[in-house]
PDB file of N, CA and C in Angstrom:
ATOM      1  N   UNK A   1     -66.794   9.097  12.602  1.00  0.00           N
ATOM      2  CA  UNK A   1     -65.847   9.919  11.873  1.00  0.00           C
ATOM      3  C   UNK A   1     -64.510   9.184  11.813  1.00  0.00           C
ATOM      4  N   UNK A   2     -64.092   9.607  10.892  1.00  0.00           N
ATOM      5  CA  UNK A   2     -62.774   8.607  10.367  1.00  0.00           C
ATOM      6  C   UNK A   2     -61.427   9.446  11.191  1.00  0.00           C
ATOM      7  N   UNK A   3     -60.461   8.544  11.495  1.00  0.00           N
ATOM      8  CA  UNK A   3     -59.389   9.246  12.091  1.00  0.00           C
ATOM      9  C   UNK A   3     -58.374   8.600  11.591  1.00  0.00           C
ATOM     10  N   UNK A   4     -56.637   9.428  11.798  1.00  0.00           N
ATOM     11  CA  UNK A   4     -55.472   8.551  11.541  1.00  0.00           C
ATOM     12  C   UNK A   4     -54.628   9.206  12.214  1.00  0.00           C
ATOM     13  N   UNK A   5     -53.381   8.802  12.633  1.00  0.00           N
ATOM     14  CA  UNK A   5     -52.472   9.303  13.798  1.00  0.00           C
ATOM     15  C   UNK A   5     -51.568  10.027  12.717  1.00  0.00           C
ATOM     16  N   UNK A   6     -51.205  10.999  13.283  1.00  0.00           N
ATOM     17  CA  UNK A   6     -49.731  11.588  12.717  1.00  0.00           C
ATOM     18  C   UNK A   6     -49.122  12.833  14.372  1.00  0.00           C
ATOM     19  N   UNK A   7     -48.040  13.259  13.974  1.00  0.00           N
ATOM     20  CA  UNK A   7     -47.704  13.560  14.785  1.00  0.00           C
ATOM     21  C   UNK A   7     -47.559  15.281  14.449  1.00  0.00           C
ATOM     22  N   UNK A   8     -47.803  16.284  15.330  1.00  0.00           N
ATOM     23  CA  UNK A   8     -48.104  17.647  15.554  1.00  0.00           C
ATOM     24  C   UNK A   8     -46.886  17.802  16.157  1.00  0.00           C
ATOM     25  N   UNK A   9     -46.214  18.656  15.744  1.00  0.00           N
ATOM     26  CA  UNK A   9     -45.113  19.432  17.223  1.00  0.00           C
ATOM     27  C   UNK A   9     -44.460  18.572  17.508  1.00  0.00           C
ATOM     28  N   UNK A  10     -44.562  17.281  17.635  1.00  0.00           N
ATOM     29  CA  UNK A  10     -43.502  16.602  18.360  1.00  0.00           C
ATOM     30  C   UNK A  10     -45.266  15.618  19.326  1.00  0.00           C
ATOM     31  N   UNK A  11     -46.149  15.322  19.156  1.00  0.00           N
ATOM     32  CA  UNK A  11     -47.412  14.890  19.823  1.00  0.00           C
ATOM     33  C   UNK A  11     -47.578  14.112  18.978  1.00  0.00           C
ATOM     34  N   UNK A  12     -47.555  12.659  19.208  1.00  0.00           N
ATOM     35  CA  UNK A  12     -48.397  11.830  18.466  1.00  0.00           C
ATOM     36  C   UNK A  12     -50.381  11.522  18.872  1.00  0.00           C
ATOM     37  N   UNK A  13     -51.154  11.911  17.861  1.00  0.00           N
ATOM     38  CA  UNK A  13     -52.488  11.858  18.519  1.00  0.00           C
ATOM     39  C   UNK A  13     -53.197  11.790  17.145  1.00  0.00           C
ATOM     40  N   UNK A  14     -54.650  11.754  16.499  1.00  0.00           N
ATOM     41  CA  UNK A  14     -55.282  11.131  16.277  1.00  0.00           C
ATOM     42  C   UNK A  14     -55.763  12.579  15.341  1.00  0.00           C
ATOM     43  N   UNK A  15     -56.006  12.558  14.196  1.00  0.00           N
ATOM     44  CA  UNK A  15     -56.638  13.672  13.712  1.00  0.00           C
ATOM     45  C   UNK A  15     -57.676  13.491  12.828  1.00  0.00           C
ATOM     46  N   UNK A  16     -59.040  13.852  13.056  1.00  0.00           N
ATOM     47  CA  UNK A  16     -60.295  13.566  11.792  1.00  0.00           C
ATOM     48  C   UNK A  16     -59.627  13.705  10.400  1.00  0.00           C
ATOM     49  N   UNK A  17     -60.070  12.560   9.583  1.00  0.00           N
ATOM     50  CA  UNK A  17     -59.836  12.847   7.945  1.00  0.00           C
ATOM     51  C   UNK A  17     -60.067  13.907   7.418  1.00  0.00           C
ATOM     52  N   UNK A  18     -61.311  14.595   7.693  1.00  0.00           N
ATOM     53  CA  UNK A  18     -61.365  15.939   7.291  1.00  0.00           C
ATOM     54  C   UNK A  18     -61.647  17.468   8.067  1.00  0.00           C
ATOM     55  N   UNK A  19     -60.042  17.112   8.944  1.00  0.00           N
ATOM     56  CA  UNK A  19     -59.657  18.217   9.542  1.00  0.00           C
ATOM     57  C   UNK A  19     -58.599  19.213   8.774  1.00  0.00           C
ATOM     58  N   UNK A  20     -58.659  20.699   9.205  1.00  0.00           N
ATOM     59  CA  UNK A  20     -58.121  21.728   8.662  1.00  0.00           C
ATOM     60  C   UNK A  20     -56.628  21.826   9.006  1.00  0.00           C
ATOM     61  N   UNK A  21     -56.325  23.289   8.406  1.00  0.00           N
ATOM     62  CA  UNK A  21     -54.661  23.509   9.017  1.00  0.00           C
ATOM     63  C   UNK A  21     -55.739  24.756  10.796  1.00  0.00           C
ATOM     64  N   UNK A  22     -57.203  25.481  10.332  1.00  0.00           N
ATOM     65  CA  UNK A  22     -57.866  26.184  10.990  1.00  0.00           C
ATOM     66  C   UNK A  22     -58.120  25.041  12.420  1.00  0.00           C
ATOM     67  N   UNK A  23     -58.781  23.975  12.356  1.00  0.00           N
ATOM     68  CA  UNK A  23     -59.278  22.719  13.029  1.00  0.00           C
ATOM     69  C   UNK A  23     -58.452  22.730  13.936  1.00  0.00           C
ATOM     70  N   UNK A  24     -56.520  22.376  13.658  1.00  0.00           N
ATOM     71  CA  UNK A  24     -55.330  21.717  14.272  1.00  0.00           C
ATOM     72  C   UNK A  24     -54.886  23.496  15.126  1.00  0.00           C
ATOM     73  N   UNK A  25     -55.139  23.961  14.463  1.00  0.00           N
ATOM     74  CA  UNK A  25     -54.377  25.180  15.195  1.00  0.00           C
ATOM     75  C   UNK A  25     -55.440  25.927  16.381  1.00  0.00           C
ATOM     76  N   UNK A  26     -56.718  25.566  16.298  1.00  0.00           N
ATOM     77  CA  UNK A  26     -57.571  26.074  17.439  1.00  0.00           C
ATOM     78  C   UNK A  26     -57.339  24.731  18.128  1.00  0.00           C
ATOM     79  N   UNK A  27     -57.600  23.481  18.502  1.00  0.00           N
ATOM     80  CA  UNK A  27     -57.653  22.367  18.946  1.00  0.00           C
ATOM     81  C   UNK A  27     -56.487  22.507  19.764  1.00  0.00           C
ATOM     82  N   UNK A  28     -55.188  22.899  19.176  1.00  0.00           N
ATOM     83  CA  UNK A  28     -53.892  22.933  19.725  1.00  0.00           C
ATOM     84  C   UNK A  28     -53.609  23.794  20.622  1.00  0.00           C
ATOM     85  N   UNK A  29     -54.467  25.456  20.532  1.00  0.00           N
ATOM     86  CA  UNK A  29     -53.650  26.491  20.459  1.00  0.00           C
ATOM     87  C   UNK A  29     -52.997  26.744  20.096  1.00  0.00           C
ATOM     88  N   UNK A  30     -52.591  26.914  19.079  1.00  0.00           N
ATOM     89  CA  UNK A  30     -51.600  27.588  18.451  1.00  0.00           C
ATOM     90  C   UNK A  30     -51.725  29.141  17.880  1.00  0.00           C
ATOM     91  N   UNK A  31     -50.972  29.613  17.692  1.00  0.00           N
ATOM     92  CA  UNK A  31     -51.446  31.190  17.765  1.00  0.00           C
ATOM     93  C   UNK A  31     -51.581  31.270  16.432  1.00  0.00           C
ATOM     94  N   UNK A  32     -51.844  32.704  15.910  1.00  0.00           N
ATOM     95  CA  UNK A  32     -52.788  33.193  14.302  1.00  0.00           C
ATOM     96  C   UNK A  32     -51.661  32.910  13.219  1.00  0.00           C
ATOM     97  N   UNK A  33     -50.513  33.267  13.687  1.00  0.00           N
ATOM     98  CA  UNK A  33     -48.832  33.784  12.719  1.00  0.00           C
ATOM     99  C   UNK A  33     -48.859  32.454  12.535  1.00  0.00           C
ATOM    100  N   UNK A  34     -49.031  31.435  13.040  1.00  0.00           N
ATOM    101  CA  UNK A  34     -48.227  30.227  12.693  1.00  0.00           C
ATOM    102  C   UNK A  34     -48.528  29.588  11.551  1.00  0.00           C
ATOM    103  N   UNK A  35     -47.783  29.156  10.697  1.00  0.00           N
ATOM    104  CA  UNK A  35     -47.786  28.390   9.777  1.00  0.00           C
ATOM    105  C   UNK A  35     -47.957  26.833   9.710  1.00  0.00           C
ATOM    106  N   UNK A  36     -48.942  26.424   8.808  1.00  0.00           N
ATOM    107  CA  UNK A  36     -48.685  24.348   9.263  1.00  0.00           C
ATOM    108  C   UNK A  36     -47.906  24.363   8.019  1.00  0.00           C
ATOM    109  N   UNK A  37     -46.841  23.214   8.226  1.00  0.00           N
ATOM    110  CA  UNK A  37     -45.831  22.744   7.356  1.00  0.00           C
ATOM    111  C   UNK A  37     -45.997  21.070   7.627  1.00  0.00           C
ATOM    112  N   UNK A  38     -46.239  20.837   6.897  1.00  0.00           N
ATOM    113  CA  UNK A  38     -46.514  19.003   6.175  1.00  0.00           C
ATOM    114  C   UNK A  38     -45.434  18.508   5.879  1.00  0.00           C
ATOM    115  N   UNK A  39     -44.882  17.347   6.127  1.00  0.00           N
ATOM    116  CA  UNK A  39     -43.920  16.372   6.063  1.00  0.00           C
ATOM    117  C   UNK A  39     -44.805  15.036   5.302  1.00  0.00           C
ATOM    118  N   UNK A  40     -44.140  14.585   4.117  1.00  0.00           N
ATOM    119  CA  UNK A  40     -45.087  13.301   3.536  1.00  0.00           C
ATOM    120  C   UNK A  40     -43.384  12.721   2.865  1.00  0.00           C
ATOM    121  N   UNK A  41     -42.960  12.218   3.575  1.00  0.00           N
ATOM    122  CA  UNK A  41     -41.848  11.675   3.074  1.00  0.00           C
ATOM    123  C   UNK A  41     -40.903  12.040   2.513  1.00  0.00           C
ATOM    124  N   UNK A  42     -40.498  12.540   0.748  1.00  0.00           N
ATOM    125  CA  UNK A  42     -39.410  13.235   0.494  1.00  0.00           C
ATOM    126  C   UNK A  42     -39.770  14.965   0.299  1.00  0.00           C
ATOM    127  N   UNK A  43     -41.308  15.155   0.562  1.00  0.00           N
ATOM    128  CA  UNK A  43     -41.505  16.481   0.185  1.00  0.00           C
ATOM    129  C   UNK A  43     -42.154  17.431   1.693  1.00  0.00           C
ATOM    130  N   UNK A  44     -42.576  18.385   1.184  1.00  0.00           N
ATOM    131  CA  UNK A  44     -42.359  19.533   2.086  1.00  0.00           C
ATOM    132  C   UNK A  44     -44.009  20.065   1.802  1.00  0.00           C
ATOM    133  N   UNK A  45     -45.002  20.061   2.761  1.00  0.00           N
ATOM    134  CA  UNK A  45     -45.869  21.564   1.994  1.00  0.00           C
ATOM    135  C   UNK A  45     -46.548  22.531   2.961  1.00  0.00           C
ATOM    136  N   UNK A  46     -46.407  23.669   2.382  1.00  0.00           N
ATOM    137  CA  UNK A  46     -46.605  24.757   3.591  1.00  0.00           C
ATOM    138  C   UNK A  46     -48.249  25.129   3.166  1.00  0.00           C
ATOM    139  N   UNK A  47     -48.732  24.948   3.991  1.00  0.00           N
ATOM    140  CA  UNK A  47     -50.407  25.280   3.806  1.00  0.00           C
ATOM    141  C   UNK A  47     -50.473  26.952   4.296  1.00  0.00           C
ATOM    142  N   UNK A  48     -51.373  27.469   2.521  1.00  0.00           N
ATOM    143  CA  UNK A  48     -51.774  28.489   2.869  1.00  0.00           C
ATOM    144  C   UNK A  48     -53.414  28.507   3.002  1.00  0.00           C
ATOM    145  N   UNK A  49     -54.169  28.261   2.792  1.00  0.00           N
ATOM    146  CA  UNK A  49     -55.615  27.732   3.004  1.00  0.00           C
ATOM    147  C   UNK A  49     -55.947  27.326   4.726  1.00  0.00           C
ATOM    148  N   UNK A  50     -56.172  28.090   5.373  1.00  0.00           N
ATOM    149  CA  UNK A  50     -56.411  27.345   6.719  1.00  0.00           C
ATOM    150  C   UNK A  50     -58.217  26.809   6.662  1.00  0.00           C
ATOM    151  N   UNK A  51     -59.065  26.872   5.932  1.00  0.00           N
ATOM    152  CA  UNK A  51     -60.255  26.124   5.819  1.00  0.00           C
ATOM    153  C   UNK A  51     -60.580  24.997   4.874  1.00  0.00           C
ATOM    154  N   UNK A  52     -59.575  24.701   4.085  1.00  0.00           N
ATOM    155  CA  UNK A  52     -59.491  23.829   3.233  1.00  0.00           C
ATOM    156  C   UNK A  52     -59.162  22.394   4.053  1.00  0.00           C
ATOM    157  N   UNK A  53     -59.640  21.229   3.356  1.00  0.00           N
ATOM    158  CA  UNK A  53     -59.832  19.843   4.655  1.00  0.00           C
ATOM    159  C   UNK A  53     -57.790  19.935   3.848  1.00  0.00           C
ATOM    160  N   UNK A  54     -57.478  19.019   4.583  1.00  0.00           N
ATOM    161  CA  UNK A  54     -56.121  18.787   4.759  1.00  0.00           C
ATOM    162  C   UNK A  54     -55.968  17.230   3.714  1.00  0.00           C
ATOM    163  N   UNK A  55     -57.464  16.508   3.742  1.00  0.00           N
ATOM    164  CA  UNK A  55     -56.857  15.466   3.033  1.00  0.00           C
ATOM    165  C   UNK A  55     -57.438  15.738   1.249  1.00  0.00           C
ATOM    166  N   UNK A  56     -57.746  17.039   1.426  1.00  0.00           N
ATOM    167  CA  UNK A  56     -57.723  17.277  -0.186  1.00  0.00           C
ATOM    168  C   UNK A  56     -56.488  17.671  -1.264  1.00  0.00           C
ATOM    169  N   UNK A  57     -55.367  17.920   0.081  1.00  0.00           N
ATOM    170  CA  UNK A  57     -53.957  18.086  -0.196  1.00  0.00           C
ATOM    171  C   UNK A  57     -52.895  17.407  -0.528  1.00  0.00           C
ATOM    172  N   UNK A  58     -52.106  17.790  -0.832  1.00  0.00           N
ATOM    173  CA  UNK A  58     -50.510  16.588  -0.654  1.00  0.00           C
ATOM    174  C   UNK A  58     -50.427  16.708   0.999  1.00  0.00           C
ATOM    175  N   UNK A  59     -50.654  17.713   1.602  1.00  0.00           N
ATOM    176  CA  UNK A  59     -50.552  18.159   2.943  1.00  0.00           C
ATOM    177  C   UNK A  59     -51.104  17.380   4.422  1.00  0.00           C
ATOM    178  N   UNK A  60     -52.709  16.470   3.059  1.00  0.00           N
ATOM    179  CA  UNK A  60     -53.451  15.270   4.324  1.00  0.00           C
ATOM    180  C   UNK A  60     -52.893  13.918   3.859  1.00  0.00           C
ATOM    181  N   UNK A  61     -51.758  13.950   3.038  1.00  0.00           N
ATOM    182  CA  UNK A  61     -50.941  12.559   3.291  1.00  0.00           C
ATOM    183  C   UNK A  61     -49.597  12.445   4.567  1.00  0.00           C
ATOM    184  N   UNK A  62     -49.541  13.381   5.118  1.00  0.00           N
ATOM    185  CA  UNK A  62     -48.567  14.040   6.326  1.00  0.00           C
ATOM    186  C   UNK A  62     -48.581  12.993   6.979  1.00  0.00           C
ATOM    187  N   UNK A  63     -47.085  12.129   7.725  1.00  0.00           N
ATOM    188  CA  UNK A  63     -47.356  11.727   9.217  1.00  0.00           C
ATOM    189  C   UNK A  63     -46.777  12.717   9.578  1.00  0.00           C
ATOM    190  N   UNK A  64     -46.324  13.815   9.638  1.00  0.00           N
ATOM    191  CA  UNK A  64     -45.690  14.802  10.767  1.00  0.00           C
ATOM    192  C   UNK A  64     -45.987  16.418  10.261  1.00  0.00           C
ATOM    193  N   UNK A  65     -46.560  16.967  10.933  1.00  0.00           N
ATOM    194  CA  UNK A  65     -46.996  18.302  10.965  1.00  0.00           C
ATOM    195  C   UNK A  65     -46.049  19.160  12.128  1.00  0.00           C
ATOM    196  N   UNK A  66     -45.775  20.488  11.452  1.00  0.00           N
ATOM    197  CA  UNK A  66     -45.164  21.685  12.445  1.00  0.00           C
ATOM    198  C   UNK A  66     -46.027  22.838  12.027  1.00  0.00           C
ATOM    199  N   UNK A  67     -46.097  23.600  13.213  1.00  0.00           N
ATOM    200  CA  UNK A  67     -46.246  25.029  13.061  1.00  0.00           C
ATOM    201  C   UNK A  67     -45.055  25.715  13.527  1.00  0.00           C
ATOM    202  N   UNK A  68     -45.142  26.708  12.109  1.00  0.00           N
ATOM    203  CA  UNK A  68     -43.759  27.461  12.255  1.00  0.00           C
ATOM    204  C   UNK A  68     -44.111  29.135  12.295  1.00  0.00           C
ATOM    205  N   UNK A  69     -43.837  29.551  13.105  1.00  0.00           N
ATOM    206  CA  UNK A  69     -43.882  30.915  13.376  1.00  0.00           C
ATOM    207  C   UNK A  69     -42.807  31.635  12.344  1.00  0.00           C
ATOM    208  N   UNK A  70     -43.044  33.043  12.319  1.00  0.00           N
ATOM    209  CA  UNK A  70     -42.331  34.337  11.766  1.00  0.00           C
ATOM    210  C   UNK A  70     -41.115  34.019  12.794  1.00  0.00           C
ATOM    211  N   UNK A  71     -39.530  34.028  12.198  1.00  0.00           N
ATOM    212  CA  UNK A  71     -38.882  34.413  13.035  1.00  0.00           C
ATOM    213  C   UNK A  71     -38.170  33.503  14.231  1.00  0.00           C
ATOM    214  N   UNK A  72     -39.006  32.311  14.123  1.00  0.00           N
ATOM    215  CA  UNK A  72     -38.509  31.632  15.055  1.00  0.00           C
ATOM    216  C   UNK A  72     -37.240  31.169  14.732  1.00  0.00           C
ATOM    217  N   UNK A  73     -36.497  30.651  15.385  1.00  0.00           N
ATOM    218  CA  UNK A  73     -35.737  29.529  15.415  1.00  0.00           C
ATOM    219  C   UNK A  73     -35.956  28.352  15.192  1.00  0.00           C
ATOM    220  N   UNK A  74     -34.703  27.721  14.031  1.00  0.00           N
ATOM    221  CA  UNK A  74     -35.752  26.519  13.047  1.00  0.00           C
ATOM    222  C   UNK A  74     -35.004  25.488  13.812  1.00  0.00           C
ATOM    223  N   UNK A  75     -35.885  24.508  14.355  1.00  0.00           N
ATOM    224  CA  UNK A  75     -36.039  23.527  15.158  1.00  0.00           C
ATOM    225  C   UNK A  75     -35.757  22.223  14.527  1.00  0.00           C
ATOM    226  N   UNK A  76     -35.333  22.213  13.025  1.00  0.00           N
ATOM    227  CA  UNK A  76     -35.422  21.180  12.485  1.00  0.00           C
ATOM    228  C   UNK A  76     -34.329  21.718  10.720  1.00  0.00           C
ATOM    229  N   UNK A  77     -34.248  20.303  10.236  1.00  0.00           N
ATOM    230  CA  UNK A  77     -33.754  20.757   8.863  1.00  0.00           C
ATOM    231  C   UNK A  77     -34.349  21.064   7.753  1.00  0.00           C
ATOM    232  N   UNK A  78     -35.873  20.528   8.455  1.00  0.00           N
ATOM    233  CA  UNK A  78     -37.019  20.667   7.467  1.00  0.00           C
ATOM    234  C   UNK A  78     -37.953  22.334   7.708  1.00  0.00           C
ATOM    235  N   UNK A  79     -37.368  22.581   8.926  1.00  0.00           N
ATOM    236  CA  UNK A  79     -38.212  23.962   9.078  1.00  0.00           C
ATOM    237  C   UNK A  79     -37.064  25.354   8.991  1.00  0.00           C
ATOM    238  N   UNK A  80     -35.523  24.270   8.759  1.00  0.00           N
ATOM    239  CA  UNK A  80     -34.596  26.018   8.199  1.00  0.00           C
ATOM    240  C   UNK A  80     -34.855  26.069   6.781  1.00  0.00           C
ATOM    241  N   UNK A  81     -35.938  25.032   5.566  1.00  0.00           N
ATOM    242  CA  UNK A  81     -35.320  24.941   4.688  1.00  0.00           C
ATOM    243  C   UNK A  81     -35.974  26.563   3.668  1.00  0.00           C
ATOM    244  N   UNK A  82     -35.259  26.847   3.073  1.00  0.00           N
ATOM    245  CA  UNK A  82     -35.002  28.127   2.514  1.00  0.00           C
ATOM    246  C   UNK A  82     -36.571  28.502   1.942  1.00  0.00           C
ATOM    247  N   UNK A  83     -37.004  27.186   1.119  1.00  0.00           N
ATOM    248  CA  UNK A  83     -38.025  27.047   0.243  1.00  0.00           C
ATOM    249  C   UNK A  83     -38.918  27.694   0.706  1.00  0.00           C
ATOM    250  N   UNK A  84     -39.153  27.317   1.998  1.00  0.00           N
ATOM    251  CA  UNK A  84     -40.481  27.462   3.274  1.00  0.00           C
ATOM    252  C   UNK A  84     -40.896  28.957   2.885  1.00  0.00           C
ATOM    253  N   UNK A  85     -39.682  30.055   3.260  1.00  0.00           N
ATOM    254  CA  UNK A  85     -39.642  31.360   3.595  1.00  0.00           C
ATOM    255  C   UNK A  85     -40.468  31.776   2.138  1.00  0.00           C
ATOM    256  N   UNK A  86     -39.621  31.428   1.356  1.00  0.00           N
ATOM    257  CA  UNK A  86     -40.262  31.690  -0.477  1.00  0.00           C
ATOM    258  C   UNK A  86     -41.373  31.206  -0.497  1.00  0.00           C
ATOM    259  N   UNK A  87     -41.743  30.149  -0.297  1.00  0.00           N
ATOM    260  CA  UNK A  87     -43.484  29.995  -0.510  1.00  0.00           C
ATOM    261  C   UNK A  87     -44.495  30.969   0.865  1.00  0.00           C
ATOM    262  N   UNK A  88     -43.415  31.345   1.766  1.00  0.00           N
ATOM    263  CA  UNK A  88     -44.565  32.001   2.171  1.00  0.00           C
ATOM    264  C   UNK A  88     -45.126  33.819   1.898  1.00  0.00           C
ATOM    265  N   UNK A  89     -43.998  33.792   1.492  1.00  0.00           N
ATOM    266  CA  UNK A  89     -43.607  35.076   0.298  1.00  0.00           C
ATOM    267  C   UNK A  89     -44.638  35.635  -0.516  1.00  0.00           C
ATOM    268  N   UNK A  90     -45.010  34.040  -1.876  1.00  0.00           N
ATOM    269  CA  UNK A  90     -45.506  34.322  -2.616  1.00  0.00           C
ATOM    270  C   UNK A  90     -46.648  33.134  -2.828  1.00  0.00           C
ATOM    271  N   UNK A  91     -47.430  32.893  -2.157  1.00  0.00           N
ATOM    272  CA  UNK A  91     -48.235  32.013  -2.128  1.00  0.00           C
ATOM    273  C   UNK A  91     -48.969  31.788  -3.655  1.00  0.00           C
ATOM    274  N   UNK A  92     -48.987  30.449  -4.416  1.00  0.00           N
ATOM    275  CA  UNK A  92     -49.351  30.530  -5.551  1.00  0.00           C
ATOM    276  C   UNK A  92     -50.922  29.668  -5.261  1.00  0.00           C
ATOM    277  N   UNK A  93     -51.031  28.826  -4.081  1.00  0.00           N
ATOM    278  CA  UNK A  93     -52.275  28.345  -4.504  1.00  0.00           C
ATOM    279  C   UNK A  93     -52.540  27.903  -3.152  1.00  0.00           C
ATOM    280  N   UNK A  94     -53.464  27.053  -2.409  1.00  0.00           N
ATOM    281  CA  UNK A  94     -53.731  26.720  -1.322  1.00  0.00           C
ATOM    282  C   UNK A  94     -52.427  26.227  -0.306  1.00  0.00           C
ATOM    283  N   UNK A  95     -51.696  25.413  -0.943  1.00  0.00           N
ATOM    284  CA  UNK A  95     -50.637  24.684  -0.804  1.00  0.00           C
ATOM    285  C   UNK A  95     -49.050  25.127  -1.471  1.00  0.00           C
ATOM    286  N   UNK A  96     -47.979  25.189  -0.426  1.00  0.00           N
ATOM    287  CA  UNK A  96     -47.107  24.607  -1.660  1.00  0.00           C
ATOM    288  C   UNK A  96     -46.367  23.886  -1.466  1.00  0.00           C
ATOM    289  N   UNK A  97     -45.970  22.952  -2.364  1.00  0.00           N
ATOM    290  CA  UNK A  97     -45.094  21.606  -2.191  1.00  0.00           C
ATOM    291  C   UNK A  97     -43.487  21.610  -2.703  1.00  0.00           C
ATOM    292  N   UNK A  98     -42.502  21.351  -1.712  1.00  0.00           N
ATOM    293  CA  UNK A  98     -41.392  21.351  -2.399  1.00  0.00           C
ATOM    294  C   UNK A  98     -40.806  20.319  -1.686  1.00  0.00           C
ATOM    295  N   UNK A  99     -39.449  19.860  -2.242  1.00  0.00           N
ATOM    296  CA  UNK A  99     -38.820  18.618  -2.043  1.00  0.00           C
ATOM    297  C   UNK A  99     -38.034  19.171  -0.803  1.00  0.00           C
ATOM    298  N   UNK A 100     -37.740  17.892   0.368  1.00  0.00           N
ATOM    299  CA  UNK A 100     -37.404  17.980   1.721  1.00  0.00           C
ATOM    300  C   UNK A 100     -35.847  18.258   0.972  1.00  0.00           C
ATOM    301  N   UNK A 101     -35.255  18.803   1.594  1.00  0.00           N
ATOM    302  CA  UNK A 101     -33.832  19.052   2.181  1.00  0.00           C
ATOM    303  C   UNK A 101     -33.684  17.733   2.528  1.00  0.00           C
ATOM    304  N   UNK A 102     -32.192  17.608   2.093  1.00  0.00           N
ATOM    305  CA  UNK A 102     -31.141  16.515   2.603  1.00  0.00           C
ATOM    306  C   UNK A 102     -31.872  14.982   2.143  1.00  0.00           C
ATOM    307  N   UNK A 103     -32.498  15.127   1.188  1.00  0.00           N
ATOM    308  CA  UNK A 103     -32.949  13.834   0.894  1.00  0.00           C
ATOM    309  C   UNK A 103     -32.320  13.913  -0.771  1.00  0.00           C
ATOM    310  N   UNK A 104     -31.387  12.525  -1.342  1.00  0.00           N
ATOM    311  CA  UNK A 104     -30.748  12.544  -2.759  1.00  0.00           C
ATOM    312  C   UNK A 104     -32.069  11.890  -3.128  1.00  0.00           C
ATOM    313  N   UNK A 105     -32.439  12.910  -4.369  1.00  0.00           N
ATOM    314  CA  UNK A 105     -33.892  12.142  -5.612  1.00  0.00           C
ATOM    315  C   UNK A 105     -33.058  11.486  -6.800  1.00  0.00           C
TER     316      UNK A 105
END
């Protein structure tokens, strides 16, 4: 089985090519509420699909993955960004992709 490193939470480790946002969040523990949020350079994508493989996404080009809870405290500039809350609002399709905060296009 094929693997590639990216980093979870702040964990750098090794994840199958065709692993889930379902896969990463039992493997991890992570609890049901949490959200995976994808980092792929200048963009952003919040996975709503938790059985869908991850590299059928913009979401399995990620080196850095978060799960973001309801409510938490945003740990980052990429997890206060406004967009996040709105796509999780109104989910239009498996995925949604928006441009990172604080990056000039």
């Amino acid at each position: 089985m094929e693997t590639r490193w990216a980093t979870v939470d702040g964990v750098h480790l090794q994840l199958p090519i065709d692993c889930t946002a379902a896969d990463l969040r039992e493997k991890l523990h992570k609890p049901d509420d949490a959200t995976l949020v994808a980092v792929t350079g200048d963009l952003i994508s919040v996975v709503h699909e938790e059985e869908c493989q991850l590299s059928e996404m913009v979401a399995g080009c990620a080196d850095t993955y978060y799960f973001r809870r309801p409510d938490e405290p945003d740990r980052n500039d990429v997890l206060a960004a406004v967009e996040i809350d709105s796509a999780l609002e109104d989910p239009a399709s498996d995925e949604t992709t928006i441009q990172r905060p604080g990056i000039d296009h």
